[in-house]
ModelCIF file with pLDDT and N, C-alpha, C, O atoms, coordinates in Angstrom:
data_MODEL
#
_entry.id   MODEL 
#
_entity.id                         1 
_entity.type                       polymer 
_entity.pdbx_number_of_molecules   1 
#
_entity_poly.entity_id                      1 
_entity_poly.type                           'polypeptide(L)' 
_entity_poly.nstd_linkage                   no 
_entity_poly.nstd_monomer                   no 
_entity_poly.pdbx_seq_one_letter_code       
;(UNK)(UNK)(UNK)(UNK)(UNK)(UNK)(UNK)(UNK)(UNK)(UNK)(UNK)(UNK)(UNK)(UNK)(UNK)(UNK)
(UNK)(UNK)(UNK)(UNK)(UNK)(UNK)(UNK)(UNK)(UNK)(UNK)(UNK)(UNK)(UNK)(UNK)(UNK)(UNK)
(UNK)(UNK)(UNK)(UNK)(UNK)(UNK)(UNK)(UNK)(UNK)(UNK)(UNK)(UNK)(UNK)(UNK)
;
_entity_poly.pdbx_seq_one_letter_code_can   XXXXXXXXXXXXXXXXXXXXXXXXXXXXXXXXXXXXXXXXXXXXXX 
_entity_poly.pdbx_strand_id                 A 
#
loop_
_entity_poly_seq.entity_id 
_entity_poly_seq.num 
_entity_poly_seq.mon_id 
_entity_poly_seq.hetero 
1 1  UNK n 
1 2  UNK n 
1 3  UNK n 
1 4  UNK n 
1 5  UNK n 
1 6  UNK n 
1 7  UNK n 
1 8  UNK n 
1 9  UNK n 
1 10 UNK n 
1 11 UNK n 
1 12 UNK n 
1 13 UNK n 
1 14 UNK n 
1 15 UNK n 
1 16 UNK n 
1 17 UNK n 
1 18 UNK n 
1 19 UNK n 
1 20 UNK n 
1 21 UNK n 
1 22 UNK n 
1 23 UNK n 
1 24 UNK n 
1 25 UNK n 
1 26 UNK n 
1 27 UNK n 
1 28 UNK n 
1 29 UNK n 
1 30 UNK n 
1 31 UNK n 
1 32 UNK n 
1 33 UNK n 
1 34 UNK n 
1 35 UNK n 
1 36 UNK n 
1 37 UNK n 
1 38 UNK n 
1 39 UNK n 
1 40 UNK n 
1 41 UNK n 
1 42 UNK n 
1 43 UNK n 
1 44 UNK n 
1 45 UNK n 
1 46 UNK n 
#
_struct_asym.id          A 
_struct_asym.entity_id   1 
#
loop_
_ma_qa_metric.id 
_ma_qa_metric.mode 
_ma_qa_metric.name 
_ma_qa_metric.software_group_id 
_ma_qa_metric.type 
1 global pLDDT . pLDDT 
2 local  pLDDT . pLDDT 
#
_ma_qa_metric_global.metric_id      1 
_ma_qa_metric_global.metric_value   69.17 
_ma_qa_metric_global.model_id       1 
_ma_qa_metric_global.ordinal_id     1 
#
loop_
_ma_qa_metric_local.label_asym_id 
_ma_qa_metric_local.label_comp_id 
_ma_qa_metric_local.label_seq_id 
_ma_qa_metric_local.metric_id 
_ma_qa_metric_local.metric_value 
_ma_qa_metric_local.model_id 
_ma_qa_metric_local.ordinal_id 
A UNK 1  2 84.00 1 1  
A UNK 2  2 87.00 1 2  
A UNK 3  2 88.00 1 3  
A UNK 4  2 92.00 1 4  
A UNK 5  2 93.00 1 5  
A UNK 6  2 93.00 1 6  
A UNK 7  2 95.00 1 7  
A UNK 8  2 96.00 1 8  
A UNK 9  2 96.00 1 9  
A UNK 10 2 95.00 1 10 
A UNK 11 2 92.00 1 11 
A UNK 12 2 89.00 1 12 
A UNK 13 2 86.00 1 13 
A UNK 14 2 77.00 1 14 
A UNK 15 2 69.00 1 15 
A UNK 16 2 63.00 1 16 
A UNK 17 2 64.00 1 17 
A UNK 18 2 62.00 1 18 
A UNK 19 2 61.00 1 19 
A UNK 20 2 60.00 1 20 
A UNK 21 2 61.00 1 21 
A UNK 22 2 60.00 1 22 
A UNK 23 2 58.00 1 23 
A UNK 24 2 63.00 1 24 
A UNK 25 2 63.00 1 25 
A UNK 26 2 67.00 1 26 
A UNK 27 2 70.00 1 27 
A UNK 28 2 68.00 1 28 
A UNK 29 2 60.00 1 29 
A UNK 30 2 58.00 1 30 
A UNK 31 2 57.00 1 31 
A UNK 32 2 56.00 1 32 
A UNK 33 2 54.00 1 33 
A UNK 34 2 51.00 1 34 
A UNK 35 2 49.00 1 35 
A UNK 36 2 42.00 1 36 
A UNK 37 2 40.00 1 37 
A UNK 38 2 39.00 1 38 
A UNK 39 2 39.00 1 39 
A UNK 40 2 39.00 1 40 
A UNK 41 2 56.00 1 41 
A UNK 42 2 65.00 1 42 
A UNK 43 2 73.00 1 43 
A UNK 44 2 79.00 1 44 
A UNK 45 2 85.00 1 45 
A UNK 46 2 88.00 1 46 
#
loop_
_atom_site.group_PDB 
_atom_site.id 
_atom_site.type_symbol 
_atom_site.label_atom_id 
_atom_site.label_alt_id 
_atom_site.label_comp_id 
_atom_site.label_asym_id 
_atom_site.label_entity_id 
_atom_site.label_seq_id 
_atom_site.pdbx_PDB_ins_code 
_atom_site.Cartn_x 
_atom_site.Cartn_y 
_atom_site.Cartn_z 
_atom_site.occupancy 
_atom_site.B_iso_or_equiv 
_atom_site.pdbx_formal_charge 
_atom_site.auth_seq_id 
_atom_site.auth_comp_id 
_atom_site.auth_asym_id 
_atom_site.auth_atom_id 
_atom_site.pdbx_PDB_model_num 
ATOM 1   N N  . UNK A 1 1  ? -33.871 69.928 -54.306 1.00 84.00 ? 1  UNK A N  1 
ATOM 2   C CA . UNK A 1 1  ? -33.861 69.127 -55.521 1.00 84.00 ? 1  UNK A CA 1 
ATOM 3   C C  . UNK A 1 1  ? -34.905 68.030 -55.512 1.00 84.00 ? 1  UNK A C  1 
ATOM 4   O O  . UNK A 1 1  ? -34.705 66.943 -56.054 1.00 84.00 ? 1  UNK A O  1 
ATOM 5   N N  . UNK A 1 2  ? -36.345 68.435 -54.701 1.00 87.00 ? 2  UNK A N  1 
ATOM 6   C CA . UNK A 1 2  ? -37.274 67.338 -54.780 1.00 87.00 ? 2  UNK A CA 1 
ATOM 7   C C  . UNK A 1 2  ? -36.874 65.929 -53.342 1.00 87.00 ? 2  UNK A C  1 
ATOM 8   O O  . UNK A 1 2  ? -37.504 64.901 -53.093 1.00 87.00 ? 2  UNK A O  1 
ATOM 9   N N  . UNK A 1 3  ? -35.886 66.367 -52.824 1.00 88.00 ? 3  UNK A N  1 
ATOM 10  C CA . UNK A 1 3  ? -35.490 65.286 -51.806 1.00 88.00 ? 3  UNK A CA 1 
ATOM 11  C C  . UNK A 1 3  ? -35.495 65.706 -50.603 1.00 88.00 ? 3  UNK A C  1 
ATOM 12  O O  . UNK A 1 3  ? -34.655 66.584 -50.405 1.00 88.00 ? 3  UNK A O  1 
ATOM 13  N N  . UNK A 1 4  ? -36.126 65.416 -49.707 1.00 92.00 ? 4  UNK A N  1 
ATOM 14  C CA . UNK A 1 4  ? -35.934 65.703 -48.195 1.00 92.00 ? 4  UNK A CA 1 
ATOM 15  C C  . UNK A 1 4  ? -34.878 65.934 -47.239 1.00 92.00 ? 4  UNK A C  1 
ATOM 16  O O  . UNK A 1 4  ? -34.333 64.975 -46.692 1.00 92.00 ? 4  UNK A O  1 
ATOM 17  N N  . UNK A 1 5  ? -34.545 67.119 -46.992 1.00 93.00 ? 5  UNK A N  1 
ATOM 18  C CA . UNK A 1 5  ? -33.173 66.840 -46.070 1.00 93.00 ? 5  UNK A CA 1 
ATOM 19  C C  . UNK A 1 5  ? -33.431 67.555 -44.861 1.00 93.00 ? 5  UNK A C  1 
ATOM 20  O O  . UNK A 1 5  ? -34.411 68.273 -44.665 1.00 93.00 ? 5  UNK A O  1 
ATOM 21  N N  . UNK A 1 6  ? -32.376 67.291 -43.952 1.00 93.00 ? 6  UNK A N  1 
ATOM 22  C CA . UNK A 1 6  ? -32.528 67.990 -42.583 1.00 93.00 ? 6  UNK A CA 1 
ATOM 23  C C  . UNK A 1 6  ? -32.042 69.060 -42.538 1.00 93.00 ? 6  UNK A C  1 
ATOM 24  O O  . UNK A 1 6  ? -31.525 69.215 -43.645 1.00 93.00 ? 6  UNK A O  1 
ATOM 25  N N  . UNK A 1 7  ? -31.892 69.822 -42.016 1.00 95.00 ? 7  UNK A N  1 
ATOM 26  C CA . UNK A 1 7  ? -31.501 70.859 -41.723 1.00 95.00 ? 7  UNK A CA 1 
ATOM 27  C C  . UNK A 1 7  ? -31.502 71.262 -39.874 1.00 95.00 ? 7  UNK A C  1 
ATOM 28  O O  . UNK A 1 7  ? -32.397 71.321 -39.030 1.00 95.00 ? 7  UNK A O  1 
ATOM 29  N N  . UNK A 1 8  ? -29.939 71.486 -39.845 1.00 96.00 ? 8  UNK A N  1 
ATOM 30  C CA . UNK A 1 8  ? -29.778 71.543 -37.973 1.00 96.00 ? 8  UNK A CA 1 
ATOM 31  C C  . UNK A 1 8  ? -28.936 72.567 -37.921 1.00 96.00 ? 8  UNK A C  1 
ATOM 32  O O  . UNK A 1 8  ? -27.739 72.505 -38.203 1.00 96.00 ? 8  UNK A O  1 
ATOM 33  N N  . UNK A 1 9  ? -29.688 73.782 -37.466 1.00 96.00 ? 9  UNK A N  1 
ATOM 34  C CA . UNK A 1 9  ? -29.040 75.006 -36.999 1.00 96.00 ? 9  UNK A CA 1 
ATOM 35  C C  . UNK A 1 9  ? -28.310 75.462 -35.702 1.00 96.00 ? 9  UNK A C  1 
ATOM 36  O O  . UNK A 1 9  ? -28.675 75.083 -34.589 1.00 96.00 ? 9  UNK A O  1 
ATOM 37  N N  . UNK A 1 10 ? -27.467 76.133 -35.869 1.00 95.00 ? 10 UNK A N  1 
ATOM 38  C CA . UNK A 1 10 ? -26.969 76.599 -34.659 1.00 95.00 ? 10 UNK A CA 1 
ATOM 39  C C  . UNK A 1 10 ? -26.681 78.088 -35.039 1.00 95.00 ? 10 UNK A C  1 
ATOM 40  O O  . UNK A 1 10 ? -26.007 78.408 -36.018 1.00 95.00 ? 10 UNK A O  1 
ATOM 41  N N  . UNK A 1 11 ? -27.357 79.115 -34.017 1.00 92.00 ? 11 UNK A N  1 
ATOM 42  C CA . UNK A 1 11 ? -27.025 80.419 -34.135 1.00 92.00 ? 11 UNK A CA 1 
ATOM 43  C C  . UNK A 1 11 ? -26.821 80.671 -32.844 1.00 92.00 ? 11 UNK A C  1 
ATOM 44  O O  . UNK A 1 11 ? -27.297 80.040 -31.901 1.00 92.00 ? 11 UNK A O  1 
ATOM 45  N N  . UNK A 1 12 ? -25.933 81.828 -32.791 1.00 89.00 ? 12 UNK A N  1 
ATOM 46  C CA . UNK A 1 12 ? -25.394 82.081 -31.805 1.00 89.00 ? 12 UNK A CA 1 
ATOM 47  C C  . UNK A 1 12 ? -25.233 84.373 -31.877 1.00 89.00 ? 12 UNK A C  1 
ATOM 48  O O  . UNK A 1 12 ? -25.324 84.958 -32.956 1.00 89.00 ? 12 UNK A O  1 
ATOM 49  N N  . UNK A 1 13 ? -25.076 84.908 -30.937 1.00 86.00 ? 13 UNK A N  1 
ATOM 50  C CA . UNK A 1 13 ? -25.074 86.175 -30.685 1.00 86.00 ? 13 UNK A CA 1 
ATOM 51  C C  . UNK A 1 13 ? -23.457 86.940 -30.659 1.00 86.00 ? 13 UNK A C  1 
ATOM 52  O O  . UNK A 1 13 ? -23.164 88.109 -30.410 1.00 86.00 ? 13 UNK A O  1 
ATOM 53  N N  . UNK A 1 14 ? -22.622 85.829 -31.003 1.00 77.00 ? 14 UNK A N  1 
ATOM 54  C CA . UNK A 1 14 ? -21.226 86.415 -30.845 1.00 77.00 ? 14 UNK A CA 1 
ATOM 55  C C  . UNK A 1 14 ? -20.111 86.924 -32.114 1.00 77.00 ? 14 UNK A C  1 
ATOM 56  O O  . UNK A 1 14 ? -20.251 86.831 -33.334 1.00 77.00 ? 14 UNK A O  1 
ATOM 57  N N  . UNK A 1 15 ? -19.340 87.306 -31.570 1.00 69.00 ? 15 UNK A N  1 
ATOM 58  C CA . UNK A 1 15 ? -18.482 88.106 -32.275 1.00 69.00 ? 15 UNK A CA 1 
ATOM 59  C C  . UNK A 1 15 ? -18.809 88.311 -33.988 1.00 69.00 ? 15 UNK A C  1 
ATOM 60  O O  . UNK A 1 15 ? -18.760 89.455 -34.439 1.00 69.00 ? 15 UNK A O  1 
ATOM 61  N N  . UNK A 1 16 ? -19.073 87.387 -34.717 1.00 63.00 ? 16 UNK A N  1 
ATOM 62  C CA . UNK A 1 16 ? -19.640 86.655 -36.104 1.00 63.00 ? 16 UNK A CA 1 
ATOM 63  C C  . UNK A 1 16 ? -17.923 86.811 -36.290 1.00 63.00 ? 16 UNK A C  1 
ATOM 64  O O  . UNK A 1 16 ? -17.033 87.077 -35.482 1.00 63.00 ? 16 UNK A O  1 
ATOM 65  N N  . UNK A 1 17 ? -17.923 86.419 -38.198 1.00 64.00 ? 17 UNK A N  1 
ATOM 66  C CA . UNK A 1 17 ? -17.041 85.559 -38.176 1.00 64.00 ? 17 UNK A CA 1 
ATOM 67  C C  . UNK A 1 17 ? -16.997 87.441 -40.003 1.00 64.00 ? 17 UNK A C  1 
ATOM 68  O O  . UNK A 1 17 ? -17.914 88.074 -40.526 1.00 64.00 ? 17 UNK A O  1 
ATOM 69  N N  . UNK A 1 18 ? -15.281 87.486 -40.214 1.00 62.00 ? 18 UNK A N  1 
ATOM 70  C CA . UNK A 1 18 ? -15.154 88.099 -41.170 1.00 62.00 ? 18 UNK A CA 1 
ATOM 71  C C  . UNK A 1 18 ? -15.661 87.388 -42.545 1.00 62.00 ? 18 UNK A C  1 
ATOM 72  O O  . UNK A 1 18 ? -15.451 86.264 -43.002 1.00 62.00 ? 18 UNK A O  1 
ATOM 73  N N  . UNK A 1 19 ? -16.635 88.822 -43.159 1.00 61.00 ? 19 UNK A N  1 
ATOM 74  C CA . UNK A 1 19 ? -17.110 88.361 -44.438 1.00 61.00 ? 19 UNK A CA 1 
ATOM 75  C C  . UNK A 1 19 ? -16.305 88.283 -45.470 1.00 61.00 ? 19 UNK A C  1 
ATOM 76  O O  . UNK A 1 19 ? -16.841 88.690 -46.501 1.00 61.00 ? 19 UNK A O  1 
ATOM 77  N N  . UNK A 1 20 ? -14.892 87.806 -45.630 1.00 60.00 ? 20 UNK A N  1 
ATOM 78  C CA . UNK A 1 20 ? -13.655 87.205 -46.099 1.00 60.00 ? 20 UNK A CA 1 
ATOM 79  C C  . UNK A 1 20 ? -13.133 86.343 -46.394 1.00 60.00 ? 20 UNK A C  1 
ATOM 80  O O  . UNK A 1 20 ? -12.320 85.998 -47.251 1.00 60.00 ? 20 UNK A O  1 
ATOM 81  N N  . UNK A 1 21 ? -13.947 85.736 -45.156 1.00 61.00 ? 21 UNK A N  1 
ATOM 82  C CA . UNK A 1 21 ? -13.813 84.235 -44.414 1.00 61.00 ? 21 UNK A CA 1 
ATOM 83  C C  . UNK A 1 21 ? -14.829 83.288 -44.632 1.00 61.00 ? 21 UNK A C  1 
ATOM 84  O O  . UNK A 1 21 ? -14.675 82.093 -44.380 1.00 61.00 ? 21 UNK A O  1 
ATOM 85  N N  . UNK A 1 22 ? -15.848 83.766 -45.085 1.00 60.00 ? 22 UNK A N  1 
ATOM 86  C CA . UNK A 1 22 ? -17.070 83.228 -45.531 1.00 60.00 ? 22 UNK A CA 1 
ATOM 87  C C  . UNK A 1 22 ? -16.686 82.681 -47.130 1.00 60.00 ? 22 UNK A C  1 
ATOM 88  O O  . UNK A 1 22 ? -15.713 83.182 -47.693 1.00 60.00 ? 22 UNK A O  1 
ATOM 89  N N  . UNK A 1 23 ? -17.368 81.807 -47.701 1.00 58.00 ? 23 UNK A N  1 
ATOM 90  C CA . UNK A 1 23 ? -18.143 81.185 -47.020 1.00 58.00 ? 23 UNK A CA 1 
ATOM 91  C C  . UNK A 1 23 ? -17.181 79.711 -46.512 1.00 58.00 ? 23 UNK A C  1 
ATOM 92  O O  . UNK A 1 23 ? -17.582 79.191 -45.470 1.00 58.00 ? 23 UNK A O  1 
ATOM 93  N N  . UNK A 1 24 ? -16.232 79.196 -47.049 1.00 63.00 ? 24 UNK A N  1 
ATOM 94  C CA . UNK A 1 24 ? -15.671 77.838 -46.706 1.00 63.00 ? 24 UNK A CA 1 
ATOM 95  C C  . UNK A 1 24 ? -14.383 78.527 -45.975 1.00 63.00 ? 24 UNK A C  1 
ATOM 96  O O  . UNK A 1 24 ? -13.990 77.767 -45.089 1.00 63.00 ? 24 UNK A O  1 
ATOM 97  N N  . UNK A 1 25 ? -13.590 79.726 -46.055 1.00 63.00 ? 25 UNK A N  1 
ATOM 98  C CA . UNK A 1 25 ? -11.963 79.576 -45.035 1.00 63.00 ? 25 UNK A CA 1 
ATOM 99  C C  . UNK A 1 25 ? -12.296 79.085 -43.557 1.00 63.00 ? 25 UNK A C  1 
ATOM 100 O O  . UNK A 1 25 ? -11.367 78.720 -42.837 1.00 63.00 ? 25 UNK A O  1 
ATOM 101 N N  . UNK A 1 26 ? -13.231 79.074 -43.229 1.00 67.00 ? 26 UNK A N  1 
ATOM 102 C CA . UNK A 1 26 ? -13.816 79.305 -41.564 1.00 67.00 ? 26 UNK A CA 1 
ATOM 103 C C  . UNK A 1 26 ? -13.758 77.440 -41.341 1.00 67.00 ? 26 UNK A C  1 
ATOM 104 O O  . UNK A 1 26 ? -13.327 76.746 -40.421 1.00 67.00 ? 26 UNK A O  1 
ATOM 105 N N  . UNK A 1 27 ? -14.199 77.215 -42.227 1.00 70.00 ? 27 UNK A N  1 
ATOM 106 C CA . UNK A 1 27 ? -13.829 75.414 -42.289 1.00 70.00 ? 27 UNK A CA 1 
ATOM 107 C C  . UNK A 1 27 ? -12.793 74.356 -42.266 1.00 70.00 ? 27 UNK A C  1 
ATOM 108 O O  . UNK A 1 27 ? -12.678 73.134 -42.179 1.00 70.00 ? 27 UNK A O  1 
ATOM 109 N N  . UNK A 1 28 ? -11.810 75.884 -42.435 1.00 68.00 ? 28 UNK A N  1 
ATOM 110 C CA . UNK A 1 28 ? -10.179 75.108 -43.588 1.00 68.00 ? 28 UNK A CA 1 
ATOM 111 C C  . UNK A 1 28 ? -9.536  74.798 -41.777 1.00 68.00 ? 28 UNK A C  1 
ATOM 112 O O  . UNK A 1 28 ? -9.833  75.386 -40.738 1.00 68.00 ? 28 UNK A O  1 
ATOM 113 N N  . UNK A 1 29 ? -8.818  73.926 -41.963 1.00 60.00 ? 29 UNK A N  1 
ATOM 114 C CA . UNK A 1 29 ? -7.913  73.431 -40.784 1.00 60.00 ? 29 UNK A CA 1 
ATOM 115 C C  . UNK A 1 29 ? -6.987  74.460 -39.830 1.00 60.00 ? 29 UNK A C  1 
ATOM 116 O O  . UNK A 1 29 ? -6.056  75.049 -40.380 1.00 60.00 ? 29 UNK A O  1 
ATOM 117 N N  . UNK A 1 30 ? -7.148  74.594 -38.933 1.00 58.00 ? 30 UNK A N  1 
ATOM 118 C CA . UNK A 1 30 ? -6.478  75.552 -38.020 1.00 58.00 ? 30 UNK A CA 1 
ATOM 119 C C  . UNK A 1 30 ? -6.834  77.160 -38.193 1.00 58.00 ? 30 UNK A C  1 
ATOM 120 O O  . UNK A 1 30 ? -6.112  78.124 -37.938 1.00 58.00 ? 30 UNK A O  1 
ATOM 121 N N  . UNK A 1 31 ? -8.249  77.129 -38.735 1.00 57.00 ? 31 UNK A N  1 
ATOM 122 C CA . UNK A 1 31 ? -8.572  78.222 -38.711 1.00 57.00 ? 31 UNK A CA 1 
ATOM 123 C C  . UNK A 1 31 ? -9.711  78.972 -37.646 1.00 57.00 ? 31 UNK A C  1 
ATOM 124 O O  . UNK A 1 31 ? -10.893 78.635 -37.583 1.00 57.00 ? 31 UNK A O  1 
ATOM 125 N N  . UNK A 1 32 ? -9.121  79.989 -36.886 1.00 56.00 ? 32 UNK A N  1 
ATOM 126 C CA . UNK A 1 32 ? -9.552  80.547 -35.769 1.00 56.00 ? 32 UNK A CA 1 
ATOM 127 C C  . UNK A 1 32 ? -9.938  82.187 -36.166 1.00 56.00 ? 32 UNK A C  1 
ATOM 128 O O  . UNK A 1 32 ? -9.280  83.204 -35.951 1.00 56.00 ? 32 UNK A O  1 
ATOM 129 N N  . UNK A 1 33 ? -10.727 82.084 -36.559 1.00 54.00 ? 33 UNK A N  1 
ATOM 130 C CA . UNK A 1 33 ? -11.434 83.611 -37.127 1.00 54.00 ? 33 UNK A CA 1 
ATOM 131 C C  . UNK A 1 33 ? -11.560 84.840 -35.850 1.00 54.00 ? 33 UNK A C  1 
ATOM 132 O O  . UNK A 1 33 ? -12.399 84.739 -34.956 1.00 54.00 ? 33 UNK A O  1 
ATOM 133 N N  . UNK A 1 34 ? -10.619 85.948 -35.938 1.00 51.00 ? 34 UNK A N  1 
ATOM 134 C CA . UNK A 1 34 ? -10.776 86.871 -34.869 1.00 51.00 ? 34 UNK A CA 1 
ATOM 135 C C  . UNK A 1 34 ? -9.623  86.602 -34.013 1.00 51.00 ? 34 UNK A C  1 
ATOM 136 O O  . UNK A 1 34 ? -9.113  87.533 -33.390 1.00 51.00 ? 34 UNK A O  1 
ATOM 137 N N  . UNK A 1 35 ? -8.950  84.846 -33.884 1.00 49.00 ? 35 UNK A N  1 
ATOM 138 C CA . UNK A 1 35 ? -8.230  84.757 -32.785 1.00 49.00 ? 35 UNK A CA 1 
ATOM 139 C C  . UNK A 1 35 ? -6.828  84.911 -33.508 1.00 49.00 ? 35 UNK A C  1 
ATOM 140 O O  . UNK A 1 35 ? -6.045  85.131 -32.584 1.00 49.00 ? 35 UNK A O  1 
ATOM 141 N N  . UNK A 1 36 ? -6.317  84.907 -34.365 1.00 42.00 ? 36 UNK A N  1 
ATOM 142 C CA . UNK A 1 36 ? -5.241  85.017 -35.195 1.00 42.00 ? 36 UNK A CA 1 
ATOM 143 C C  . UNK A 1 36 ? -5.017  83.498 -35.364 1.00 42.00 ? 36 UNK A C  1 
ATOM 144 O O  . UNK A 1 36 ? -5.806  82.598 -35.074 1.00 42.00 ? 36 UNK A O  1 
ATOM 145 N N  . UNK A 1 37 ? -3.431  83.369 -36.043 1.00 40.00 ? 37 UNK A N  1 
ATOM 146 C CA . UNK A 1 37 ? -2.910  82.358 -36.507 1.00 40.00 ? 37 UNK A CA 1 
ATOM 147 C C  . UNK A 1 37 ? -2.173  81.062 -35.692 1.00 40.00 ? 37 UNK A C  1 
ATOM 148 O O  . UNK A 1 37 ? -1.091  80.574 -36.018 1.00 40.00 ? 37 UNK A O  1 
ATOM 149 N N  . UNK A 1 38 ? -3.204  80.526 -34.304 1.00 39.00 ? 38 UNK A N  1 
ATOM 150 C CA . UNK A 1 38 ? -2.631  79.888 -33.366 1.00 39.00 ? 38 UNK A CA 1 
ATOM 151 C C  . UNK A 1 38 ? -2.597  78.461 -34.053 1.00 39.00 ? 38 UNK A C  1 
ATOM 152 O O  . UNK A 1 38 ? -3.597  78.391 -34.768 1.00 39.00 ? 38 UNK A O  1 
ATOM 153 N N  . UNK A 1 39 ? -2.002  77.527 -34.112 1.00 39.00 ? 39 UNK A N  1 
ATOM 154 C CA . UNK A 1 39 ? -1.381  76.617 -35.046 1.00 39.00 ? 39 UNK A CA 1 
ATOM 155 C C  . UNK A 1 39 ? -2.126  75.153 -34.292 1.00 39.00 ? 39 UNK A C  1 
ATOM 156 O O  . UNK A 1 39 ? -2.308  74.247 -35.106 1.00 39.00 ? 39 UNK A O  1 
ATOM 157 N N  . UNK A 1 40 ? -2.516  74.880 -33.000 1.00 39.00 ? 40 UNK A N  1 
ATOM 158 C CA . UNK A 1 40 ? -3.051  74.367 -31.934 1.00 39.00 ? 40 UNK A CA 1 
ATOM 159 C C  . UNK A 1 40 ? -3.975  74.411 -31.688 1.00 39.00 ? 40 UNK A C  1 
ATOM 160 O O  . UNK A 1 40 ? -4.373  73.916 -30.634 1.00 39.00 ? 40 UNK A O  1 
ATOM 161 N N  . UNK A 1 41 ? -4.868  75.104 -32.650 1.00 56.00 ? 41 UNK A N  1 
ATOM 162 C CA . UNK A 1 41 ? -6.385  74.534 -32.084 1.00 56.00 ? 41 UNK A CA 1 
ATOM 163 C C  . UNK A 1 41 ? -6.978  75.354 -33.571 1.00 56.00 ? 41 UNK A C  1 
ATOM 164 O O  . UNK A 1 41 ? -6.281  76.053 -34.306 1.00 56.00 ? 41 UNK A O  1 
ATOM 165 N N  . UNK A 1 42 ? -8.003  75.136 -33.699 1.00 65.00 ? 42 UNK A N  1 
ATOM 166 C CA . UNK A 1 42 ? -9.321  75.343 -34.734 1.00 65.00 ? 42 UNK A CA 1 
ATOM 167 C C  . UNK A 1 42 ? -9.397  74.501 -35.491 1.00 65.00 ? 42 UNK A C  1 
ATOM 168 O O  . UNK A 1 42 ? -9.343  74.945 -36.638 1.00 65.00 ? 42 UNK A O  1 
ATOM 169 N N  . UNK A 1 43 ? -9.546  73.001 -35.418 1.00 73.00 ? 43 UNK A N  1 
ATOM 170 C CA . UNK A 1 43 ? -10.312 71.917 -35.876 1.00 73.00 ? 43 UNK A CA 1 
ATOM 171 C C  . UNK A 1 43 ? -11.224 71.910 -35.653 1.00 73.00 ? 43 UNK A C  1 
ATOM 172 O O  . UNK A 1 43 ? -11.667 71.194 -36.552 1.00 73.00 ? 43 UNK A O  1 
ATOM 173 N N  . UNK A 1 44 ? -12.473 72.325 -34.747 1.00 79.00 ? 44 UNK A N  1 
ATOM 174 C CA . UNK A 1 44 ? -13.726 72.091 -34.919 1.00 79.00 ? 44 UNK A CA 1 
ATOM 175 C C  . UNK A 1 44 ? -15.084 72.406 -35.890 1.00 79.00 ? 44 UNK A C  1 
ATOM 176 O O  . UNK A 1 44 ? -16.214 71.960 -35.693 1.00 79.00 ? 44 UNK A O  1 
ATOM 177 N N  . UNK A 1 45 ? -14.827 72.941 -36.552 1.00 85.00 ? 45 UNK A N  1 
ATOM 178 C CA . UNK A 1 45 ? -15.331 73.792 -38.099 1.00 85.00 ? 45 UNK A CA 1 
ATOM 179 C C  . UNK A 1 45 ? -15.308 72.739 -39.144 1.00 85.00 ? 45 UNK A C  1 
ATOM 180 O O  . UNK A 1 45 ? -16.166 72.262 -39.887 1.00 85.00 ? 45 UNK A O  1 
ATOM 181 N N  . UNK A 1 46 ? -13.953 72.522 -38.939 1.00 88.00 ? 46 UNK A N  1 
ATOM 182 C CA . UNK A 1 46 ? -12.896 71.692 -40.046 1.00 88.00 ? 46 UNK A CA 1 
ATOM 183 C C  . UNK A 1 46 ? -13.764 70.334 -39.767 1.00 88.00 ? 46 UNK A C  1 
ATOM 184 O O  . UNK A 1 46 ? -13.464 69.282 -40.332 1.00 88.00 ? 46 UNK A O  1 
#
């Protein structure tokens, strides 16, 4: 939009993530893509 921004990538070679899940569920709180519905961890996305 005419404004400078950064841009900081991270790619990686693993499992990838379901195209289901794309583009924001992978973000949503306690969500662990591939690992099922463990209630205890997948905040880091989030």
């Amino acid at each position: 939009g005419g404004l400078p921004v950064a841009l900081i990538e991270v790619s990686d070679r693993g499992q990838g993530v379901e195209a289901h899940l794309l583009p924001d569920q992978i973000f949503e709180p306690f969500s662990r893509p591939r690992l099922g519905n463990q209630q205890e961890t997948g905040m880091g996305l989030a």
